[in-house]
C-alpha atoms as a PDB file:
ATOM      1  CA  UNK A   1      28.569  63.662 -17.056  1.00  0.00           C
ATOM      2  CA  UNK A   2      26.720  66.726 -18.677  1.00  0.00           C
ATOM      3  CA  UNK A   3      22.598  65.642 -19.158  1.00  0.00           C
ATOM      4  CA  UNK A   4      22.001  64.338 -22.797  1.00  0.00           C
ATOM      5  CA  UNK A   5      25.254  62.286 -22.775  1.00  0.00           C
ATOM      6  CA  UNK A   6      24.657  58.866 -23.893  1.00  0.00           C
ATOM      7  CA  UNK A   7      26.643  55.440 -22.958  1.00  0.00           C
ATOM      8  CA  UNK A   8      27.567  52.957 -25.588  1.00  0.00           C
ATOM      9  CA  UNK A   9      29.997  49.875 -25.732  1.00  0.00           C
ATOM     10  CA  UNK A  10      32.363  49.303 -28.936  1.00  0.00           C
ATOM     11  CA  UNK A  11      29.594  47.553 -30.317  1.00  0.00           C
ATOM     12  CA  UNK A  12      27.707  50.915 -30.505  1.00  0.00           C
ATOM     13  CA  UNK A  13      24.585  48.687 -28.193  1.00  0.00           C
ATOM     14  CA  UNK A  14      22.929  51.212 -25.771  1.00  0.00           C
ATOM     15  CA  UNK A  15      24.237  50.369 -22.144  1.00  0.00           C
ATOM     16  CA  UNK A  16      22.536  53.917 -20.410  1.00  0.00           C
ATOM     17  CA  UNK A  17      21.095  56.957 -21.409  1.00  0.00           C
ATOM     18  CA  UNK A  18      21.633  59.703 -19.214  1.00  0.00           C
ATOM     19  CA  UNK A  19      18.459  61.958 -20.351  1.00  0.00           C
ATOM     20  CA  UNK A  20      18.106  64.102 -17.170  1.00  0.00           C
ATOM     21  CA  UNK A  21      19.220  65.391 -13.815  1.00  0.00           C
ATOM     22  CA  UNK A  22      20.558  63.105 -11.578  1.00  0.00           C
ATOM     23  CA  UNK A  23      20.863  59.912 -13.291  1.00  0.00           C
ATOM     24  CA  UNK A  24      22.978  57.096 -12.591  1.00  0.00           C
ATOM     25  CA  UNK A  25      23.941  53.968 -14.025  1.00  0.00           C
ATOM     26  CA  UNK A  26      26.481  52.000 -13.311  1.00  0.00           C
ATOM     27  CA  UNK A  27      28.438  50.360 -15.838  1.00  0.00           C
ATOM     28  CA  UNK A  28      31.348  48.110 -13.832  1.00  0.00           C
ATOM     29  CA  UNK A  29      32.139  47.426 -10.519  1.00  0.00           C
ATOM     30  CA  UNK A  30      35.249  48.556  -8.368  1.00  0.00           C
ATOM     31  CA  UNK A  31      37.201  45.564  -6.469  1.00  0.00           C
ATOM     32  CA  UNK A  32      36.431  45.289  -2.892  1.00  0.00           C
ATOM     33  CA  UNK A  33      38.877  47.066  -0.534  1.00  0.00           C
ATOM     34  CA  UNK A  34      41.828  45.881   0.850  1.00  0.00           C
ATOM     35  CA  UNK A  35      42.349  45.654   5.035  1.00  0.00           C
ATOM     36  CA  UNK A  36      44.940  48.072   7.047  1.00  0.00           C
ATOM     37  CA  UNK A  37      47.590  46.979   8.897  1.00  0.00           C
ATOM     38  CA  UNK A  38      45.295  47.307  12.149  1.00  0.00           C
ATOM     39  CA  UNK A  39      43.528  44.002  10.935  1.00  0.00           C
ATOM     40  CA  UNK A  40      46.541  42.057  11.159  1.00  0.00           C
ATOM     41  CA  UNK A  41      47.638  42.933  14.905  1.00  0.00           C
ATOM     42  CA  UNK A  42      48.190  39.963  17.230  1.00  0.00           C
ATOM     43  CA  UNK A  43      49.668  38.985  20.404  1.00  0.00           C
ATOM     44  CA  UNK A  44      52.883  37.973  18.895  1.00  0.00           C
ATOM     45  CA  UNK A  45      52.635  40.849  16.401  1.00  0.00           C
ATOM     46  CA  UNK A  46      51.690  43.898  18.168  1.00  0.00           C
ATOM     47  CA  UNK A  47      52.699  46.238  14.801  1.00  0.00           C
ATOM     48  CA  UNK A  48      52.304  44.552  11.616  1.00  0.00           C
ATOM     49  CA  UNK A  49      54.063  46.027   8.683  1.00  0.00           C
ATOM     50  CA  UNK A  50      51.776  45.194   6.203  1.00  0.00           C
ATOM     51  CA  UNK A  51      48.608  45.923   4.624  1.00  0.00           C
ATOM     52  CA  UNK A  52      46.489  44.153   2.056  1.00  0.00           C
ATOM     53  CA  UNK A  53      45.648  45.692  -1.314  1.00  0.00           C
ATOM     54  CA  UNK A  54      42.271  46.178  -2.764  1.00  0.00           C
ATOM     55  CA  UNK A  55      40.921  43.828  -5.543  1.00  0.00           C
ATOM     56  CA  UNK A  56      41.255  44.371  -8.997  1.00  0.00           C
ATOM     57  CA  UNK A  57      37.361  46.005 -10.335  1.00  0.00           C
ATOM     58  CA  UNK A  58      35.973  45.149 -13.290  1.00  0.00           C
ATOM     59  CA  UNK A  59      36.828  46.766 -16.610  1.00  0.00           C
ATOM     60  CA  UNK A  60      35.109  47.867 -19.804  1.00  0.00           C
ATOM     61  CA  UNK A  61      35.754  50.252 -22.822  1.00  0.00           C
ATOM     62  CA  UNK A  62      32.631  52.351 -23.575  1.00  0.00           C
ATOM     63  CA  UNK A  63      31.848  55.248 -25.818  1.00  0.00           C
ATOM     64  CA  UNK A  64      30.577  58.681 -24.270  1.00  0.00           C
ATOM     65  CA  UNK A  65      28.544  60.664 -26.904  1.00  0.00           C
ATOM     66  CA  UNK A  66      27.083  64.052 -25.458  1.00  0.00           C
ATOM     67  CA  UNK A  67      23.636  64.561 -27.848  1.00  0.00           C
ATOM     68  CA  UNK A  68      22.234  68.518 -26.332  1.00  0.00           C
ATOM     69  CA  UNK A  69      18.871  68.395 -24.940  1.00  0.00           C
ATOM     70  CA  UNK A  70      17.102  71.319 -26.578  1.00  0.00           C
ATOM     71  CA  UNK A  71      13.287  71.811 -26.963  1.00  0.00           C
ATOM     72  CA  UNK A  72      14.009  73.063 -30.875  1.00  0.00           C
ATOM     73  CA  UNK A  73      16.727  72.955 -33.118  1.00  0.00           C
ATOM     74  CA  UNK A  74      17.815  75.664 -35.642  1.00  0.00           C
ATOM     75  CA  UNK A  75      18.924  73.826 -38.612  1.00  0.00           C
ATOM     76  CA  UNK A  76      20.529  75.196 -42.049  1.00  0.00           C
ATOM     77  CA  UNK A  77      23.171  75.710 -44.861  1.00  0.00           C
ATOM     78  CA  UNK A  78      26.272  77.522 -43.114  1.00  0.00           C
ATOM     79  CA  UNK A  79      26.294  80.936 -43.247  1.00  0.00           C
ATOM     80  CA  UNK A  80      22.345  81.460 -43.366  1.00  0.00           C
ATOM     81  CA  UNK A  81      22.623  83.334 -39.895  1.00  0.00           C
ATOM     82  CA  UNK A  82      21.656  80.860 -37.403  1.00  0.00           C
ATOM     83  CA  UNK A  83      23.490  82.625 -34.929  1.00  0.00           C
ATOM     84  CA  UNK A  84      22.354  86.052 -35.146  1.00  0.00           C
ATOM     85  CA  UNK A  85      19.070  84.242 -35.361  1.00  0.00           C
ATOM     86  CA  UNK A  86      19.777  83.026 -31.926  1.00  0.00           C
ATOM     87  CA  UNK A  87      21.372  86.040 -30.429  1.00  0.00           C
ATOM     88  CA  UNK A  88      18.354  87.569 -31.703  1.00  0.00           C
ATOM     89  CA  UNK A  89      15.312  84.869 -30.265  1.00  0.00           C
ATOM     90  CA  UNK A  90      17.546  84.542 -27.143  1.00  0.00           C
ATOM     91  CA  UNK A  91      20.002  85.956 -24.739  1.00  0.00           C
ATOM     92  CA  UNK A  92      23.110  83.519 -26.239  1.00  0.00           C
ATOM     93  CA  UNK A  93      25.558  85.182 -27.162  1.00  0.00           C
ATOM     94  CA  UNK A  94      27.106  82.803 -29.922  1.00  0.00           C
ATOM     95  CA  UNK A  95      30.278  83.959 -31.888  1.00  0.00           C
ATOM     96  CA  UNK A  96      28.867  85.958 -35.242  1.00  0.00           C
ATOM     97  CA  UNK A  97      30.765  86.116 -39.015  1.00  0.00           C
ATOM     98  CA  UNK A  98      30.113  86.518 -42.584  1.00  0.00           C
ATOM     99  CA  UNK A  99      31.556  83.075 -43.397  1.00  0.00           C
ATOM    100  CA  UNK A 100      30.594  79.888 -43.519  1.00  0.00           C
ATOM    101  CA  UNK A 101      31.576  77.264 -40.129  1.00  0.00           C
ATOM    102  CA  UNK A 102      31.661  80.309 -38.178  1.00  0.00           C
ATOM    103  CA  UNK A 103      29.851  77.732 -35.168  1.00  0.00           C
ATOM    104  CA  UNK A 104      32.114  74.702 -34.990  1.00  0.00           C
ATOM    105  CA  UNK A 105      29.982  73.328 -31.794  1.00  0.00           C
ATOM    106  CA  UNK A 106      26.217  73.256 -30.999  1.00  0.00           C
ATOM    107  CA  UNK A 107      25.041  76.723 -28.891  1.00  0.00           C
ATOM    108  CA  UNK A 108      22.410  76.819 -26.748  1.00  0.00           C
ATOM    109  CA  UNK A 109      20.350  79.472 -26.051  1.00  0.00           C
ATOM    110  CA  UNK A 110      16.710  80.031 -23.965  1.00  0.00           C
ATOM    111  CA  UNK A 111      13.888  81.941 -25.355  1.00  0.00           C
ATOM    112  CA  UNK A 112      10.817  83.622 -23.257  1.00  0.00           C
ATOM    113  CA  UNK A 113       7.675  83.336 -24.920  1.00  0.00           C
ATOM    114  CA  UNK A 114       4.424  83.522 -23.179  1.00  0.00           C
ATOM    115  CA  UNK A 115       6.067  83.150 -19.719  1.00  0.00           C
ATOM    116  CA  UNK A 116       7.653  80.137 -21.014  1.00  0.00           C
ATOM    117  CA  UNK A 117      11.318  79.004 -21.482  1.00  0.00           C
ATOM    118  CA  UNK A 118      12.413  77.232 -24.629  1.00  0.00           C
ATOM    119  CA  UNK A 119      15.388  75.832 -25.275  1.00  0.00           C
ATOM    120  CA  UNK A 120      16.759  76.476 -29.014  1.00  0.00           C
ATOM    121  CA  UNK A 121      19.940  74.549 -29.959  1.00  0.00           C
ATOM    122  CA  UNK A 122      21.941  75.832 -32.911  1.00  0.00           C
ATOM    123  CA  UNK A 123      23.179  72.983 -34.859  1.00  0.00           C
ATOM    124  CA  UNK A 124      26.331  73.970 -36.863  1.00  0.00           C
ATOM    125  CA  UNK A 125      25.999  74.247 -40.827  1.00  0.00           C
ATOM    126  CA  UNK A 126      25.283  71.259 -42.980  1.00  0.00           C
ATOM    127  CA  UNK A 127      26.683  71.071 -46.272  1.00  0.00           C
ATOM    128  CA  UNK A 128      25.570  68.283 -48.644  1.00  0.00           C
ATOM    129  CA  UNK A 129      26.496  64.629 -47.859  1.00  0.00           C
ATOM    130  CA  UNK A 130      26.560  65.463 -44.056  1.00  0.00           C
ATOM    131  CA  UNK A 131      24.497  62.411 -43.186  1.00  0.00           C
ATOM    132  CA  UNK A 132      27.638  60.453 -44.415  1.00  0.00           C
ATOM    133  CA  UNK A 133      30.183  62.733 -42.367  1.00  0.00           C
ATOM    134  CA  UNK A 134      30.636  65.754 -44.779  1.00  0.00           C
ATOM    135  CA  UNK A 135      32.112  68.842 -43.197  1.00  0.00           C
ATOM    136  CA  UNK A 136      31.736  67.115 -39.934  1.00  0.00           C
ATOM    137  CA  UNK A 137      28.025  66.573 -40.217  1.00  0.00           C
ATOM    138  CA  UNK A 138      27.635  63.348 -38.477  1.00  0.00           C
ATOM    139  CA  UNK A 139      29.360  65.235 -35.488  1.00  0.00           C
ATOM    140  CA  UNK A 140      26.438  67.927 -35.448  1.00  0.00           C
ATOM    141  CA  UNK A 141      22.922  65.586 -36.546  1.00  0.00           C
ATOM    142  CA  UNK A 142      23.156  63.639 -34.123  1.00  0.00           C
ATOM    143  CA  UNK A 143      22.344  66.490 -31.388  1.00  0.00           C
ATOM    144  CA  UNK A 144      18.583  67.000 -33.459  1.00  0.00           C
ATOM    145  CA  UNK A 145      18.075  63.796 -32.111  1.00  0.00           C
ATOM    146  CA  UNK A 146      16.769  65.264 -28.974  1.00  0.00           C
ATOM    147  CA  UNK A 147      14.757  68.308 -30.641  1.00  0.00           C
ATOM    148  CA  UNK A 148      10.327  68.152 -30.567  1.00  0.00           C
ATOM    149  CA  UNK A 149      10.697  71.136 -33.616  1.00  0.00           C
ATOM    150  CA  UNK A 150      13.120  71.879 -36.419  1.00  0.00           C
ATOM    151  CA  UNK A 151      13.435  75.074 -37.664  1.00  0.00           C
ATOM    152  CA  UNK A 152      15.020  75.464 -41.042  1.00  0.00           C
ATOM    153  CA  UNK A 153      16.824  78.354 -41.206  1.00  0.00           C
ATOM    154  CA  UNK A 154      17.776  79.759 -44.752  1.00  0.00           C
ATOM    155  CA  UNK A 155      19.593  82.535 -46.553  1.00  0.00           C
ATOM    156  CA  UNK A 156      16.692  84.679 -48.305  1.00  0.00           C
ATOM    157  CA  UNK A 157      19.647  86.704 -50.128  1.00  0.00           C
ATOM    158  CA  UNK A 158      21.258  82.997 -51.852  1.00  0.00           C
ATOM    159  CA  UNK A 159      21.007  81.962 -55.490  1.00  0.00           C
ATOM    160  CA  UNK A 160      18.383  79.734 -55.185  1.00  0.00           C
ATOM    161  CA  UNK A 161      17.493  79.362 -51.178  1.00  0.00           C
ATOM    162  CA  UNK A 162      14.535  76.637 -51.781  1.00  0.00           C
ATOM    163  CA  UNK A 163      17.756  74.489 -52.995  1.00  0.00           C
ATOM    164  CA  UNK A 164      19.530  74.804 -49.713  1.00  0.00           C
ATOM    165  CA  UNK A 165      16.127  74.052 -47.534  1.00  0.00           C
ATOM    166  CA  UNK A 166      15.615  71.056 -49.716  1.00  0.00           C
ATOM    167  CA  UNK A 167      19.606  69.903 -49.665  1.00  0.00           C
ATOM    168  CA  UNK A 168      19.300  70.456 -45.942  1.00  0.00           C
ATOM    169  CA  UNK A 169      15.748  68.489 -45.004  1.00  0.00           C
ATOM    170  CA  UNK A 170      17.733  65.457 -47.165  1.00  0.00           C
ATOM    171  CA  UNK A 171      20.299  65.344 -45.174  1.00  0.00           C
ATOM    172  CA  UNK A 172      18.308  65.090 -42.159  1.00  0.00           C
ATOM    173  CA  UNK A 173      16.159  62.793 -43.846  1.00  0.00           C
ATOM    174  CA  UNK A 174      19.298  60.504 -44.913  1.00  0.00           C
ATOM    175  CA  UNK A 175      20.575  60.362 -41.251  1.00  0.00           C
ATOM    176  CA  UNK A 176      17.155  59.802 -39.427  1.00  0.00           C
ATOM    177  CA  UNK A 177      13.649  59.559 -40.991  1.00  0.00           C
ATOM    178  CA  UNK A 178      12.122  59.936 -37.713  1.00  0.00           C
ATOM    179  CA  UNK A 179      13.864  63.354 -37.165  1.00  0.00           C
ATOM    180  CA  UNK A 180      12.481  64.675 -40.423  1.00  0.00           C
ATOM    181  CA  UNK A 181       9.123  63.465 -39.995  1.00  0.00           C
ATOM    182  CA  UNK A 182       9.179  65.860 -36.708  1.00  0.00           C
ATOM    183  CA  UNK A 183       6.997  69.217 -36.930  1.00  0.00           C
ATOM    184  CA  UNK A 184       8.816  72.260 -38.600  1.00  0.00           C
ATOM    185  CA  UNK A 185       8.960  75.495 -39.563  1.00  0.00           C
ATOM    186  CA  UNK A 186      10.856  77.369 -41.824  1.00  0.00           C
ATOM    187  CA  UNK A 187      12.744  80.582 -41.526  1.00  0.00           C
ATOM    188  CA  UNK A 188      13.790  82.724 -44.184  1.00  0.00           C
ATOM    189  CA  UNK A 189      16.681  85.083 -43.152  1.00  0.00           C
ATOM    190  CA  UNK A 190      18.052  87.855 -43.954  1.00  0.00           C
ATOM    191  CA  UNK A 191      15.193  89.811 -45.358  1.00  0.00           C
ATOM    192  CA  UNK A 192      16.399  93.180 -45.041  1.00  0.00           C
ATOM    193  CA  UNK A 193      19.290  92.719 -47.964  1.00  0.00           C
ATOM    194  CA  UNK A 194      18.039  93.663 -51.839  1.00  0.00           C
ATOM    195  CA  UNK A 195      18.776  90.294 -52.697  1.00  0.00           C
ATOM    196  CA  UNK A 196      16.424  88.919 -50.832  1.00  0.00           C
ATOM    197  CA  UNK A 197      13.179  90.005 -52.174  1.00  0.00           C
ATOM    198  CA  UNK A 198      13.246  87.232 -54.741  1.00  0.00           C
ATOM    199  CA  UNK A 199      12.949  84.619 -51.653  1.00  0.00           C
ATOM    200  CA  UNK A 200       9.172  86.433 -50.799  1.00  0.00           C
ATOM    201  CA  UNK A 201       6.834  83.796 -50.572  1.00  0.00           C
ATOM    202  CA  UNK A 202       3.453  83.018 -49.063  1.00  0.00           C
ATOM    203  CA  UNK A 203       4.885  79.339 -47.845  1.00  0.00           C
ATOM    204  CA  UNK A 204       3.068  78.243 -45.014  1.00  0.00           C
ATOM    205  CA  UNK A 205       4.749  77.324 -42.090  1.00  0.00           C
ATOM    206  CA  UNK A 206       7.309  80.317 -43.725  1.00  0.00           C
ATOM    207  CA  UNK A 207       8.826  83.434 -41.616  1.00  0.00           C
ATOM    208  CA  UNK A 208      10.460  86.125 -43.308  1.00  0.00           C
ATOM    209  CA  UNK A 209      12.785  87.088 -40.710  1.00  0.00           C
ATOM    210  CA  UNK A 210      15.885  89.538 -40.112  1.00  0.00           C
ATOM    211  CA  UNK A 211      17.926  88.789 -36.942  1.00  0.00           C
ATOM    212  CA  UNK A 212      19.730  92.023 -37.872  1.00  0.00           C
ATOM    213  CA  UNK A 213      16.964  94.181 -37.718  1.00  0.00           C
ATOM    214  CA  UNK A 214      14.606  92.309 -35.441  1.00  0.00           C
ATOM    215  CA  UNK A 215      11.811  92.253 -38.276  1.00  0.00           C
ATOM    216  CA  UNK A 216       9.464  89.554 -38.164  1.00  0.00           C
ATOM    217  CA  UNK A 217      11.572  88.054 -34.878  1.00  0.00           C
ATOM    218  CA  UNK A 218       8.747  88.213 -32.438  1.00  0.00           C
ATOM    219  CA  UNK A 219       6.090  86.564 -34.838  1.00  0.00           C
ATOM    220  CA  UNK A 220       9.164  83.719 -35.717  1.00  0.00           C
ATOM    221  CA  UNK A 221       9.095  83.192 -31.610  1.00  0.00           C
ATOM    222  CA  UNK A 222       5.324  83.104 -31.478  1.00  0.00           C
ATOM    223  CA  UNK A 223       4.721  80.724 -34.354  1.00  0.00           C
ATOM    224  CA  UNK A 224       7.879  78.758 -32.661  1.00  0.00           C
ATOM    225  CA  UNK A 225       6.112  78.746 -29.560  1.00  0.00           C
ATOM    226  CA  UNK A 226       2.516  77.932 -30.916  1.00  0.00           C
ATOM    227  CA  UNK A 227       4.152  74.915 -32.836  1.00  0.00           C
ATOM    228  CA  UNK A 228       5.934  73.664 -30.001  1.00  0.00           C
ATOM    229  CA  UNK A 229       2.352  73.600 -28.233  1.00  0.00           C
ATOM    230  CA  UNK A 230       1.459  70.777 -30.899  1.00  0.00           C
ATOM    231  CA  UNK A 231       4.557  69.042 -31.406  1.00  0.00           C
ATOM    232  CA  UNK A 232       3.837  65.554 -29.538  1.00  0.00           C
ATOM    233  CA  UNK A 233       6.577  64.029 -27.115  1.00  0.00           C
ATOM    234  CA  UNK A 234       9.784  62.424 -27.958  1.00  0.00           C
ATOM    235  CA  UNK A 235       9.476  58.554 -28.284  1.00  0.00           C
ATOM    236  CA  UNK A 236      10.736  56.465 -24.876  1.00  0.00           C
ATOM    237  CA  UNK A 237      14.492  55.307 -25.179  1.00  0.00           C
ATOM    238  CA  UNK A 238      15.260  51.929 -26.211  1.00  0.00           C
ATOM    239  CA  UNK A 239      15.045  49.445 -23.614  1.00  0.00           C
ATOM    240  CA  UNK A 240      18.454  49.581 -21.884  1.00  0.00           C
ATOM    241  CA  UNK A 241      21.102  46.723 -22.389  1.00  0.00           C
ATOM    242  CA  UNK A 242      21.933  45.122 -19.439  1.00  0.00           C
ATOM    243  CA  UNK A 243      24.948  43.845 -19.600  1.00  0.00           C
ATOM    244  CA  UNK A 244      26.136  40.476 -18.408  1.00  0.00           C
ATOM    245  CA  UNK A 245      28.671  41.317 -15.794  1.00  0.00           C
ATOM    246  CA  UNK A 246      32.467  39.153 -15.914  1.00  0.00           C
ATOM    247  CA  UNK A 247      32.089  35.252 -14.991  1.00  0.00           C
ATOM    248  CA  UNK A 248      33.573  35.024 -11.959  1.00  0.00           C
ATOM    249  CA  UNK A 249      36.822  32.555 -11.586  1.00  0.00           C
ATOM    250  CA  UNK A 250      35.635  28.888 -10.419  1.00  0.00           C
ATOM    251  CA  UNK A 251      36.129  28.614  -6.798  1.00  0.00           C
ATOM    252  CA  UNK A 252      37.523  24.822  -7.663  1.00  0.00           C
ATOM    253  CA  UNK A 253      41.381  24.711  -6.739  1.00  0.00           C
ATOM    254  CA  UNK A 254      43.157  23.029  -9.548  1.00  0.00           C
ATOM    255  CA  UNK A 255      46.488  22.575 -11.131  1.00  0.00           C
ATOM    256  CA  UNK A 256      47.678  22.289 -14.245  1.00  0.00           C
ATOM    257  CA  UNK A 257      51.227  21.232 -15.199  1.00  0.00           C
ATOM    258  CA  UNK A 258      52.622  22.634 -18.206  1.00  0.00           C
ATOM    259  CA  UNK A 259      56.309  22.442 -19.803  1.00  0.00           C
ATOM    260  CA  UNK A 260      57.238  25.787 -18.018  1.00  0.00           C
ATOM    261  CA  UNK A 261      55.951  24.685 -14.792  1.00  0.00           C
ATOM    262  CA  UNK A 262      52.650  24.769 -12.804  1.00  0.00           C
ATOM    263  CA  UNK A 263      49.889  26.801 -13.354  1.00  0.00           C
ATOM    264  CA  UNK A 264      47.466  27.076 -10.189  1.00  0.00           C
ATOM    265  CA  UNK A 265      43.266  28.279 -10.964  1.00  0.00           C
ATOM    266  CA  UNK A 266      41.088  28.952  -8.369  1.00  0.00           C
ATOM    267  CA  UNK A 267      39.318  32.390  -7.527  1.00  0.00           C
ATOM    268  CA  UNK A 268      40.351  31.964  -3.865  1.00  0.00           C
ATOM    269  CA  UNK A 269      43.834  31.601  -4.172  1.00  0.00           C
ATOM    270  CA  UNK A 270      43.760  34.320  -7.149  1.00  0.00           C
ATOM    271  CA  UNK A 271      41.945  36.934  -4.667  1.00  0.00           C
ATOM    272  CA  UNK A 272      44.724  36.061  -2.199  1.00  0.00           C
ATOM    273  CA  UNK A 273      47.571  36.740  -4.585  1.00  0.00           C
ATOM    274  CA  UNK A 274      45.579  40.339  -5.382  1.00  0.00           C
ATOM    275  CA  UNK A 275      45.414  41.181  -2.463  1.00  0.00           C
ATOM    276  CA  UNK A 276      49.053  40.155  -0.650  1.00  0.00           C
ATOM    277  CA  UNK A 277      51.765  43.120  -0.371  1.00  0.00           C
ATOM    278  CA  UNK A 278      54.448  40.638  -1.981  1.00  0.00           C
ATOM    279  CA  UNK A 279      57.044  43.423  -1.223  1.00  0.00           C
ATOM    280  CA  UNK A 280      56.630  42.985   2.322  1.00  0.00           C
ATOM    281  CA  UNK A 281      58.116  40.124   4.163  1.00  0.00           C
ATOM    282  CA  UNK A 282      55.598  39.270   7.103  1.00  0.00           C
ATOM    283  CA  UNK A 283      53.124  39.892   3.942  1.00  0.00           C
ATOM    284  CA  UNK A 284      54.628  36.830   2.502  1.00  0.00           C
ATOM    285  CA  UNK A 285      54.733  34.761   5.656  1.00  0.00           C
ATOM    286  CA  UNK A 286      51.081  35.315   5.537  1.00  0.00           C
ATOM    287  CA  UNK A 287      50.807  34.329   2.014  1.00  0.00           C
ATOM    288  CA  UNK A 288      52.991  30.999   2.941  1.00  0.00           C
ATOM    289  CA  UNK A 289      50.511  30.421   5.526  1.00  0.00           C
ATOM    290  CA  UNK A 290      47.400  30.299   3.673  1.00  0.00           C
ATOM    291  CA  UNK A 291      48.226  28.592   0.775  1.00  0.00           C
ATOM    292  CA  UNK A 292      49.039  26.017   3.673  1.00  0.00           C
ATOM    293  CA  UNK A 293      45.897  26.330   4.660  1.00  0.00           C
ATOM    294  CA  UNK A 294      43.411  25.753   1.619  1.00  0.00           C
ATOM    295  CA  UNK A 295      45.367  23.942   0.020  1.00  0.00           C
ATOM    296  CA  UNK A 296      47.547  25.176  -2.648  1.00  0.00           C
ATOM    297  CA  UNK A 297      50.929  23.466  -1.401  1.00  0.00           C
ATOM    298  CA  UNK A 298      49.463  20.049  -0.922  1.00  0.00           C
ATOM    299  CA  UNK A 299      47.640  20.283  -4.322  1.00  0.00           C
ATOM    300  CA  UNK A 300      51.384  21.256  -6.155  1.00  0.00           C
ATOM    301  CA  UNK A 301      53.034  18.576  -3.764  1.00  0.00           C
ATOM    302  CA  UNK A 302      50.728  16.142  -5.437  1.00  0.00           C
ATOM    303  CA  UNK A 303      51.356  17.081  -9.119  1.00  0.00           C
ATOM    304  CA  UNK A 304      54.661  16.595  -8.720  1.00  0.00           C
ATOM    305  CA  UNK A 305      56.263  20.340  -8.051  1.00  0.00           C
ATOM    306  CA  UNK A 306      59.897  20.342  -7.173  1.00  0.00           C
ATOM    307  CA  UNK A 307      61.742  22.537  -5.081  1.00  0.00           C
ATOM    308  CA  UNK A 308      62.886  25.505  -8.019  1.00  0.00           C
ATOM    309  CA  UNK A 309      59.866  25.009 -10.271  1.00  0.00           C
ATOM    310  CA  UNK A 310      57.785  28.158 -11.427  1.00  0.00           C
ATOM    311  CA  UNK A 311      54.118  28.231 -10.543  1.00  0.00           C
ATOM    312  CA  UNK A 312      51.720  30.504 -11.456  1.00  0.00           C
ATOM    313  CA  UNK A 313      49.090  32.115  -9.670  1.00  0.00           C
ATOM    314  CA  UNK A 314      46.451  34.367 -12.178  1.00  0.00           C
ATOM    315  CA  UNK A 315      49.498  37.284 -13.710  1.00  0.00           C
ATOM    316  CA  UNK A 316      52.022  36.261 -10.983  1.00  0.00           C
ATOM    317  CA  UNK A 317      55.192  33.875 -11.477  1.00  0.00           C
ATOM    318  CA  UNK A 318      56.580  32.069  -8.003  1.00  0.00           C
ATOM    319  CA  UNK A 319      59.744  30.303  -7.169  1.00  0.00           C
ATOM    320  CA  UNK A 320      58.860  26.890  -5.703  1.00  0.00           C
ATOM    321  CA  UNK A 321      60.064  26.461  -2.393  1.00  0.00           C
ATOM    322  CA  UNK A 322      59.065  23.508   0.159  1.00  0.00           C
END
């Protein structure tokens, strides 16, 4: 699995987080291996022609959701130029267009500052209402989960680009308070178009940037770098769930007669019906010979089975014959 990607059952309860380099966790168990046909050589049968399959393992349904691992996330309206800003800060080379959704998925990108790497993650547009799933927002937030440092980027050449920064720290607010009450800094873009002189401001915590012309870039990467110096550590995971693992079938041989026929229980017998070849013949001589031998025909002989009747062992139907 790629780093950041997070396990989850159906429930949505945490089962592992898989938050760096070589973690493992495992969530269910393979069945145990069946023997070759060497194992069942003997002096009357010097070449056995059958083998025994493997157990059945255990199963589960879980959820994988991938959230990035980035040091700081570039966060904004679509179309306020995240992407040049990142092209610009870094050496990513994320796909670039005057419209809005241009990035679909998250880009990554590392930036050298002070003989340091930081990673910046650019998190696709958000539009209002994409705490609740708007223009695929839930599908993007959740990778901010991960950041120490927001930075809000913002069209300086839009109608009103305050609006947008506050549209966009309520939607972050709306899908995790904890995100938005990380450090930030804001970065207004696009400062080399006419329209954008009405965005001036003396903000603080506010860069007037272009990533087209590369004006005020290297004091954005500083004051990105100097706030990143502050910004304390992510909180510890939740505790991880463990999960209970499958109850085991009662080793108790029983059976139970129903109107169909005979239904046998027992996780001994049940492991030898998984694990019999029952389209080989010697396989089933075998088979004959151990239910002899714990059990299983005297137990049906003394419920009453007849020579015809079906019995069941776990998913498989049998013919009774004496």
């Amino acid at each position: 699995m790629p780093v950041g990607t997070v396990v989850v059952d159906e429930d949505g309860s945490l089962i592992a987080d898989l938050d760096h380099p070589g973690a493992r966790h495992e969530v269910v168990r393979g069945g145990a291996g069946g023997r070759g046909n060497v194992h069942f050589k003997s002096p009357t049968r010097r070449a056995p022609d059958h083998a025994e399959p493997g157990a059945k393992g255990e199963e589960l349904m879980v959820v994988l959701d991938l959230k990035l691992i980035a040091d700081v996330g570039l966060v904004g309206p679509p179309n306020a130029g995240k992407s040049s800003l990142l092209r610009a800060l870094t050496a990513a080379r994320p796909k670039v267009a005057d419209y809005p959704f241009t990035t679909l998925n998250p880009e990554l990108g590392v930036m050298e500052v002070r003989g340091r790497g930081i990673v910046l993650a650019e998190i696709p547009g958000l539009v209002e209402g994409a705490a609740q799933g708007a223009g695929l927002g839930l599908r993007f937030l959740r990778h901010v989960e991960r950041t120490r440092l927001l930075v809000y980027v913002i069209d300086g050449a839009a109608a009103d680009p305050w609006q947008d920064l506050a549209i966009v720290r309520a939607e972050v607010a709306s899908f995790s308070a904890a995100v938005a009450a990380r450090p930030h800094i804001v970065a207004v873009n696009k400062m080399d178009l006419p329209e954008a002189r009405r965005s001036r401001t003396r903000r603080k915590r506010t860069y007037q940037v272009s990533a087209k012309t590369g004006r005020g870039i290297p004091e954005l990467a500083e004051g990105i770098a100097e706030a990143l110096t502050h910004a304390p550590a992510l909180p510890a995971p939740a505790p991880r769930r463990v999960r209970t693992k499958l109850a085991p079938v009662s080793a108790a041989l029983t059976v139970l007669r129903f109107p169909w026929g005979y239904r046998v229980n027992g996780d001994r017998v049940e492991r030898l019906v998984e694990r019999t070849d029952l389209d080989s013949d010697s396989a089933l001589e075998r088979f004959q010979v151990e239910l002899d031998r714990i059990g299983v025909s005297a137990a049906l002989e003394s419920a009453g089975v007849k020579a015809g009747d079906t019995v069941r062992i776990g998913p498989t139907e049998f013919e009774y014959q004496p």
